[in-house]
PDB file of N, CA and C in Angstrom:
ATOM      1  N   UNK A   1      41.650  26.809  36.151  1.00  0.00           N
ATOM      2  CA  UNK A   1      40.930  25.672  36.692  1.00  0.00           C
ATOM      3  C   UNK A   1      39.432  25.991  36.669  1.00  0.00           C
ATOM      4  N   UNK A   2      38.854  24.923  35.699  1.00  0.00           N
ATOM      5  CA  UNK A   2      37.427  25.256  35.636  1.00  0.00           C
ATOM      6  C   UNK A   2      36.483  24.433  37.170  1.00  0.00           C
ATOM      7  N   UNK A   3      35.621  24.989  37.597  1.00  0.00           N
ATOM      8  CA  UNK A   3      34.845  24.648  38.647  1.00  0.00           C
ATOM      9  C   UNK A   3      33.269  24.074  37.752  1.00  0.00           C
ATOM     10  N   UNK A   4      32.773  22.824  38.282  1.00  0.00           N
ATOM     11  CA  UNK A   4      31.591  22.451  37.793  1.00  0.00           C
ATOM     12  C   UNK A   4      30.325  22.581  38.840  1.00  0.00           C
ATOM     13  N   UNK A   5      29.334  22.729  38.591  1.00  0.00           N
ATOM     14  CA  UNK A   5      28.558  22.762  39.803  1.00  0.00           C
ATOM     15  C   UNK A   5      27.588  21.680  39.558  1.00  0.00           C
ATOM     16  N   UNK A   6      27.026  20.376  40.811  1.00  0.00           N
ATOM     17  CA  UNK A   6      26.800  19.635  40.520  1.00  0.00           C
ATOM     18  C   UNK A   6      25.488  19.503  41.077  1.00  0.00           C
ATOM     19  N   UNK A   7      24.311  19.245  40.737  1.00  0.00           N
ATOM     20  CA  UNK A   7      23.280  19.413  41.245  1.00  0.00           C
ATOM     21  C   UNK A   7      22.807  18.002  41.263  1.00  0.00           C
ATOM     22  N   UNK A   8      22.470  17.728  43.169  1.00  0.00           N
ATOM     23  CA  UNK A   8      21.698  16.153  42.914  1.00  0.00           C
ATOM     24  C   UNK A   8      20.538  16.065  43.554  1.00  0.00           C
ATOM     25  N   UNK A   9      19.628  15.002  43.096  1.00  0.00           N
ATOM     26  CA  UNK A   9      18.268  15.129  43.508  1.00  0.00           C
ATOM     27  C   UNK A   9      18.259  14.010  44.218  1.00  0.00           C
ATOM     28  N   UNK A  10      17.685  13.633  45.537  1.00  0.00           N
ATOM     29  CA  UNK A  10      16.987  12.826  46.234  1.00  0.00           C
ATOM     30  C   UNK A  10      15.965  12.068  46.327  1.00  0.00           C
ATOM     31  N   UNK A  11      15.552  11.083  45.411  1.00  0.00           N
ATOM     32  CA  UNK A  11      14.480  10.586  45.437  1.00  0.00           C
ATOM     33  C   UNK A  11      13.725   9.050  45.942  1.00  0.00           C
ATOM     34  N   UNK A  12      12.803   8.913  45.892  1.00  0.00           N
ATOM     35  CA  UNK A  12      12.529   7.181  45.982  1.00  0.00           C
ATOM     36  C   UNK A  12      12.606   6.926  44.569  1.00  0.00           C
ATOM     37  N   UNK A  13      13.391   5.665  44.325  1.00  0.00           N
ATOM     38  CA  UNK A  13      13.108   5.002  43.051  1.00  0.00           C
ATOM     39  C   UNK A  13      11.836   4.463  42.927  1.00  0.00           C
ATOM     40  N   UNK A  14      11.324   4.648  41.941  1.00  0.00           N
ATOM     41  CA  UNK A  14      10.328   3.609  41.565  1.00  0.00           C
ATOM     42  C   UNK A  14      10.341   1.927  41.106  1.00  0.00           C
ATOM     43  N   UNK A  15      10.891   1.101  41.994  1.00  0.00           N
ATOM     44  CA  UNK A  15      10.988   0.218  41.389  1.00  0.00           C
ATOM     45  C   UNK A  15       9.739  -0.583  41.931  1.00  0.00           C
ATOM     46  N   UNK A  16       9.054  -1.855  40.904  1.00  0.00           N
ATOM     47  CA  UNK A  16       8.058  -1.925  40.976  1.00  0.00           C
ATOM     48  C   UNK A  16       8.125  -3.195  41.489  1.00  0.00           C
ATOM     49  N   UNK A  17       6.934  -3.628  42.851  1.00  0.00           N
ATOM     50  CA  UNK A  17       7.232  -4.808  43.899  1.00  0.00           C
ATOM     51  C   UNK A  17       6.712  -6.246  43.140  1.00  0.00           C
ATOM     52  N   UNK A  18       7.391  -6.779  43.579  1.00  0.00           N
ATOM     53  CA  UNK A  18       7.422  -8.476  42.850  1.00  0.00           C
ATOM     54  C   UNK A  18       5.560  -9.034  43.356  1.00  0.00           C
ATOM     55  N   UNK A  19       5.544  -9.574  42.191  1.00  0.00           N
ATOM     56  CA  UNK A  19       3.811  -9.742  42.943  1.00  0.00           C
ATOM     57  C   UNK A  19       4.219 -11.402  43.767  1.00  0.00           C
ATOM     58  N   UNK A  20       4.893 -12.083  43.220  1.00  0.00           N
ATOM     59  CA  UNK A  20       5.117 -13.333  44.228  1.00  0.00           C
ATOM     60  C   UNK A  20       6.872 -13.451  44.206  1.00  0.00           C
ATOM     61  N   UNK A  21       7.126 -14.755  44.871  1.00  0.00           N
ATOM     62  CA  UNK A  21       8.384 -15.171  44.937  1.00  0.00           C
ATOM     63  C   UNK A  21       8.472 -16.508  43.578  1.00  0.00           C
ATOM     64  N   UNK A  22       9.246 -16.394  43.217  1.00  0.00           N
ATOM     65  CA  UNK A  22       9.608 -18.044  42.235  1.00  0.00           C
ATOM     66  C   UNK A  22       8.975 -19.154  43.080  1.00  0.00           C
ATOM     67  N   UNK A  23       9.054 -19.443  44.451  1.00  0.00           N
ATOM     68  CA  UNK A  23       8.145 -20.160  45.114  1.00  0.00           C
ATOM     69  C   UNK A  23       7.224 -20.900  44.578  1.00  0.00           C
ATOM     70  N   UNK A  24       6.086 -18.807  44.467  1.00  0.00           N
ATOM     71  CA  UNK A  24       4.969 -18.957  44.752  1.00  0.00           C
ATOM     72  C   UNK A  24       4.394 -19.230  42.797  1.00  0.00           C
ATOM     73  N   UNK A  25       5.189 -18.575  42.598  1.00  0.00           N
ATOM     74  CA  UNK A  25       5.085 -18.651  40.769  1.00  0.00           C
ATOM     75  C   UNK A  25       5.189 -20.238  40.317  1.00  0.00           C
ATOM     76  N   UNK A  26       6.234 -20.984  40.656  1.00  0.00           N
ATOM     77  CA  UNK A  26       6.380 -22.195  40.742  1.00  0.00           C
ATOM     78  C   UNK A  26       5.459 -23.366  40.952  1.00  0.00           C
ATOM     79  N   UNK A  27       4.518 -22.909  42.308  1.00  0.00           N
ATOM     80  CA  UNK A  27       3.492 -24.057  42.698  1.00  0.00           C
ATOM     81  C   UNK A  27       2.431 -23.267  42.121  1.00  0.00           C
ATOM     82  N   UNK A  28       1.924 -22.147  41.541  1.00  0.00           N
ATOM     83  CA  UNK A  28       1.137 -21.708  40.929  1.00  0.00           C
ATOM     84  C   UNK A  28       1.055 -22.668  39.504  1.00  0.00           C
ATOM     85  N   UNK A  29       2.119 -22.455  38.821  1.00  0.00           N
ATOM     86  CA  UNK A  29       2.297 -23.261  37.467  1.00  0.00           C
ATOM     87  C   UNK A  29       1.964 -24.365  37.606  1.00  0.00           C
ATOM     88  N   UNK A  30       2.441 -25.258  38.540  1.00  0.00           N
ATOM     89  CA  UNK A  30       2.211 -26.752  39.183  1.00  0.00           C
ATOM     90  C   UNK A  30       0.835 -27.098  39.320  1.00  0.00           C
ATOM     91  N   UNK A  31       0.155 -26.234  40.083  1.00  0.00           N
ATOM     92  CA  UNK A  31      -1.162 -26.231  40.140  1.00  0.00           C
ATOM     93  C   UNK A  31      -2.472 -25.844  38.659  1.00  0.00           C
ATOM     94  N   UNK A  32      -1.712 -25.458  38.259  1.00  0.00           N
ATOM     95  CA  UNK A  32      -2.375 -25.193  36.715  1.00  0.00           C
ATOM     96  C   UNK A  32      -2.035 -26.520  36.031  1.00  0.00           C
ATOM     97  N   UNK A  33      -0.825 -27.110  35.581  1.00  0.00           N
ATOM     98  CA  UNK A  33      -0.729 -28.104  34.861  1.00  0.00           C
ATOM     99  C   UNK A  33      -1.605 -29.158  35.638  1.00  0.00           C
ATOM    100  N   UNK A  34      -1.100 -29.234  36.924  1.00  0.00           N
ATOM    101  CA  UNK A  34      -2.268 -30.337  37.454  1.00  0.00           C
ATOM    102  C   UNK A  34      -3.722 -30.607  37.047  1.00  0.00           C
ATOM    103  N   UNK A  35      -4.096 -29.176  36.965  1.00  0.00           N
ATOM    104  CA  UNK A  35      -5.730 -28.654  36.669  1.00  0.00           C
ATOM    105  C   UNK A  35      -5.957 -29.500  35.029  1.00  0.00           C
ATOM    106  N   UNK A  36      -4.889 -28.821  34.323  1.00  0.00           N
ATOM    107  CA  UNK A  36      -4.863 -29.119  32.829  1.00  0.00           C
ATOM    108  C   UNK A  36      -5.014 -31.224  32.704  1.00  0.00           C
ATOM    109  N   UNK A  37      -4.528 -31.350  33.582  1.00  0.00           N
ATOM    110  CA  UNK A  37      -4.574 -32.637  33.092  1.00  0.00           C
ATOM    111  C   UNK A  37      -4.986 -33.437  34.213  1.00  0.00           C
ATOM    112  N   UNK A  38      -5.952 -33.570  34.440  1.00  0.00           N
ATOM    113  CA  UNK A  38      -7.327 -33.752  35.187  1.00  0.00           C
ATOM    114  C   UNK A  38      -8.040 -34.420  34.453  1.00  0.00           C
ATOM    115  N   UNK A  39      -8.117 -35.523  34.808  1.00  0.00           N
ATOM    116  CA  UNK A  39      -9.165 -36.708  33.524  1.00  0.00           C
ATOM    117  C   UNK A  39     -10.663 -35.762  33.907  1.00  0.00           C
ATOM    118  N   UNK A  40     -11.117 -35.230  34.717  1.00  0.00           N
ATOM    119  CA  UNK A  40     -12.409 -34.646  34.756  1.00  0.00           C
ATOM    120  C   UNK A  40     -12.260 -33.294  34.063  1.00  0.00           C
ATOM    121  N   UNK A  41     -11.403 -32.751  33.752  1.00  0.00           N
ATOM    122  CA  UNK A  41     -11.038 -31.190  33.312  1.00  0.00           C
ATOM    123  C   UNK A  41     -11.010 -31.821  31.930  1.00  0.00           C
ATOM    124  N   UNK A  42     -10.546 -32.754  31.351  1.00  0.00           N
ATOM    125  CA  UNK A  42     -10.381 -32.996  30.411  1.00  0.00           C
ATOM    126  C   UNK A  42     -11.843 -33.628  29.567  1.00  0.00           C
ATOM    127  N   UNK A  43     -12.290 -34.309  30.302  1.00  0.00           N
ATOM    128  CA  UNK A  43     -13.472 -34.902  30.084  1.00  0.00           C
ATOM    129  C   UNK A  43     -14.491 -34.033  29.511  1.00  0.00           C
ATOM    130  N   UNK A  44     -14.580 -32.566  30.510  1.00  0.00           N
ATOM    131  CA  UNK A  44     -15.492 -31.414  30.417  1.00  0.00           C
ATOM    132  C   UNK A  44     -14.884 -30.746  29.069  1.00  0.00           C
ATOM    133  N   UNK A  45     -13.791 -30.557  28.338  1.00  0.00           N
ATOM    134  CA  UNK A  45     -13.260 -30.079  27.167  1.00  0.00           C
ATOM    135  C   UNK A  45     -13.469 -30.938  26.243  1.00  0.00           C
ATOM    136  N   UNK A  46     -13.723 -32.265  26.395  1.00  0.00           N
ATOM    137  CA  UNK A  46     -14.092 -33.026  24.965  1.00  0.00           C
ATOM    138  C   UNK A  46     -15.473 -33.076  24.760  1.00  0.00           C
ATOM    139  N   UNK A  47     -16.114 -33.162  26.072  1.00  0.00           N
ATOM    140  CA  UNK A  47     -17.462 -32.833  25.828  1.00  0.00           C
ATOM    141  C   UNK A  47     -17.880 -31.714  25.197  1.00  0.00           C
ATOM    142  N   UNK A  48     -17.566 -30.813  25.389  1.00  0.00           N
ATOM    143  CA  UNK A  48     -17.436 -29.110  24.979  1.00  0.00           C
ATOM    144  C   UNK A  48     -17.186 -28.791  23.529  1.00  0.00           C
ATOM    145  N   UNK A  49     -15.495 -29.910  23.257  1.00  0.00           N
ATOM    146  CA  UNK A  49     -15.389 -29.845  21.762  1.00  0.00           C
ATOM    147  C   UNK A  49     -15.957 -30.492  21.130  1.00  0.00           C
ATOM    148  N   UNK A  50     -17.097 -31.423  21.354  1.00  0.00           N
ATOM    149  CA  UNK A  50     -17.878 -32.222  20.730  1.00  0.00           C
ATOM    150  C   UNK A  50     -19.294 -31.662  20.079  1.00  0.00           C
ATOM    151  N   UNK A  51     -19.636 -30.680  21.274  1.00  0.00           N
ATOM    152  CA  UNK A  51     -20.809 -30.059  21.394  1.00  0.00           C
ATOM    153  C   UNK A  51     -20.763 -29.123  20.289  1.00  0.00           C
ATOM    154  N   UNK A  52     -19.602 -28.435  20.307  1.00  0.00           N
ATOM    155  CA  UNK A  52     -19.519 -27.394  19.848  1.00  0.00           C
ATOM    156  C   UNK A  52     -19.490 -28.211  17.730  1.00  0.00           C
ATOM    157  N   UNK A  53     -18.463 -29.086  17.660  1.00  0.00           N
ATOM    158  CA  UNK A  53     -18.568 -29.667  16.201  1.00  0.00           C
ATOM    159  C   UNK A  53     -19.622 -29.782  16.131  1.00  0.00           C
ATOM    160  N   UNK A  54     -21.095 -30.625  16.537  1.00  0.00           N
ATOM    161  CA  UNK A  54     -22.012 -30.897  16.261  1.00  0.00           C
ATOM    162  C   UNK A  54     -22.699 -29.807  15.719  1.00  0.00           C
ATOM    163  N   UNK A  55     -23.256 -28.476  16.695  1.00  0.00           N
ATOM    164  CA  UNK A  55     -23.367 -27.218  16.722  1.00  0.00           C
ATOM    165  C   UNK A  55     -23.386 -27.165  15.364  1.00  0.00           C
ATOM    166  N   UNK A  56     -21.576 -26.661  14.850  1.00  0.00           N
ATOM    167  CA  UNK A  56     -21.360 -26.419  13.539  1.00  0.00           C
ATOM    168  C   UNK A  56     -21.798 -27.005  12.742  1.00  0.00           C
ATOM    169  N   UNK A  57     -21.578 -28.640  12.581  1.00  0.00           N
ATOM    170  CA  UNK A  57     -22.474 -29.460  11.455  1.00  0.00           C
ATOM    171  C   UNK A  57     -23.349 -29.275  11.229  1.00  0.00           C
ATOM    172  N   UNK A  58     -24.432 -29.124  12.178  1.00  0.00           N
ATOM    173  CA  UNK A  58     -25.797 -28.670  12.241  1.00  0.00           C
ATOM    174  C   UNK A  58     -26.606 -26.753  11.422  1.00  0.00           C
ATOM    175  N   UNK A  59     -25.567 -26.542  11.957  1.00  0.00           N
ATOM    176  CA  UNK A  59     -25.242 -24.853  11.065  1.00  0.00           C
ATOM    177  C   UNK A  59     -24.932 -25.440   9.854  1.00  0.00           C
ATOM    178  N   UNK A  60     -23.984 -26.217   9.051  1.00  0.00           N
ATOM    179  CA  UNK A  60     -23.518 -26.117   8.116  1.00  0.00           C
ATOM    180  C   UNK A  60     -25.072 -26.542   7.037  1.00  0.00           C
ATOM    181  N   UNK A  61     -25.270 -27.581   7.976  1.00  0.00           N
ATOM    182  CA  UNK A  61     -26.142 -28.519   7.476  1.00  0.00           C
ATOM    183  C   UNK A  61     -27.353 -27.592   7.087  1.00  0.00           C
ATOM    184  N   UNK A  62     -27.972 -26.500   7.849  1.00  0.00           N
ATOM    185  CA  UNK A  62     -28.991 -25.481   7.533  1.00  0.00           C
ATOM    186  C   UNK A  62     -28.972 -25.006   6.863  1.00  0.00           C
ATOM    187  N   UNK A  63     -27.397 -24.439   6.239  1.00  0.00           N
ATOM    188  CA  UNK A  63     -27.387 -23.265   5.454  1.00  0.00           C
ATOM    189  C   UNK A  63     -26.901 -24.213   4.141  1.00  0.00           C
ATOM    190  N   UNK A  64     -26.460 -24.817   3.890  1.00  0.00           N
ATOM    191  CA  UNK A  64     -26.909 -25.984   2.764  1.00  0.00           C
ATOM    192  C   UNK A  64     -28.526 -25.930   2.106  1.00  0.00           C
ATOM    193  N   UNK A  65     -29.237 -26.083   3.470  1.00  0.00           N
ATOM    194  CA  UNK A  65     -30.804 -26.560   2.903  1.00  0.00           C
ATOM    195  C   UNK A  65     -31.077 -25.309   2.764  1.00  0.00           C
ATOM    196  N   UNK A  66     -31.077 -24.395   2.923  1.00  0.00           N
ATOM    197  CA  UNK A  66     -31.558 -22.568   2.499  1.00  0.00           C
ATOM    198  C   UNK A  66     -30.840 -22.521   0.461  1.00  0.00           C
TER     199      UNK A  66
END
């Protein structure tokens, strides 16, 4: 009869803590889509993407005349 010798260690697991609950993840998301579609949030992004085309045309348009 063979004998085994069993060696055990005691430790804390590392398991790593939830930063919110589904809750809080939940009305987080909620609150973002809300944000996203915001006639004023939206307003400020077309203005922005407008600015920004012009911008470019205006670049394009320079380096044409060079």
């Amino acid at each position: 009869m063979k004998l085994h010798t069993v060696i055990t260690r005691h430790g804390q697991s590392k398991v790593p803590e939830r930063r919110c609950t589904c809750g809080q993840q939940a009305a987080e998301l909620i609150t973002k889509i809300v944000t996203a579609l915001d006639p004023e949030t939206q307003q400020i992004c077309d203005e922005e993407c407008a600015h920004r085309s012009l911008q470019n045309t205006q670049f394009f348009t320079l380096t044409q005349q060079l």
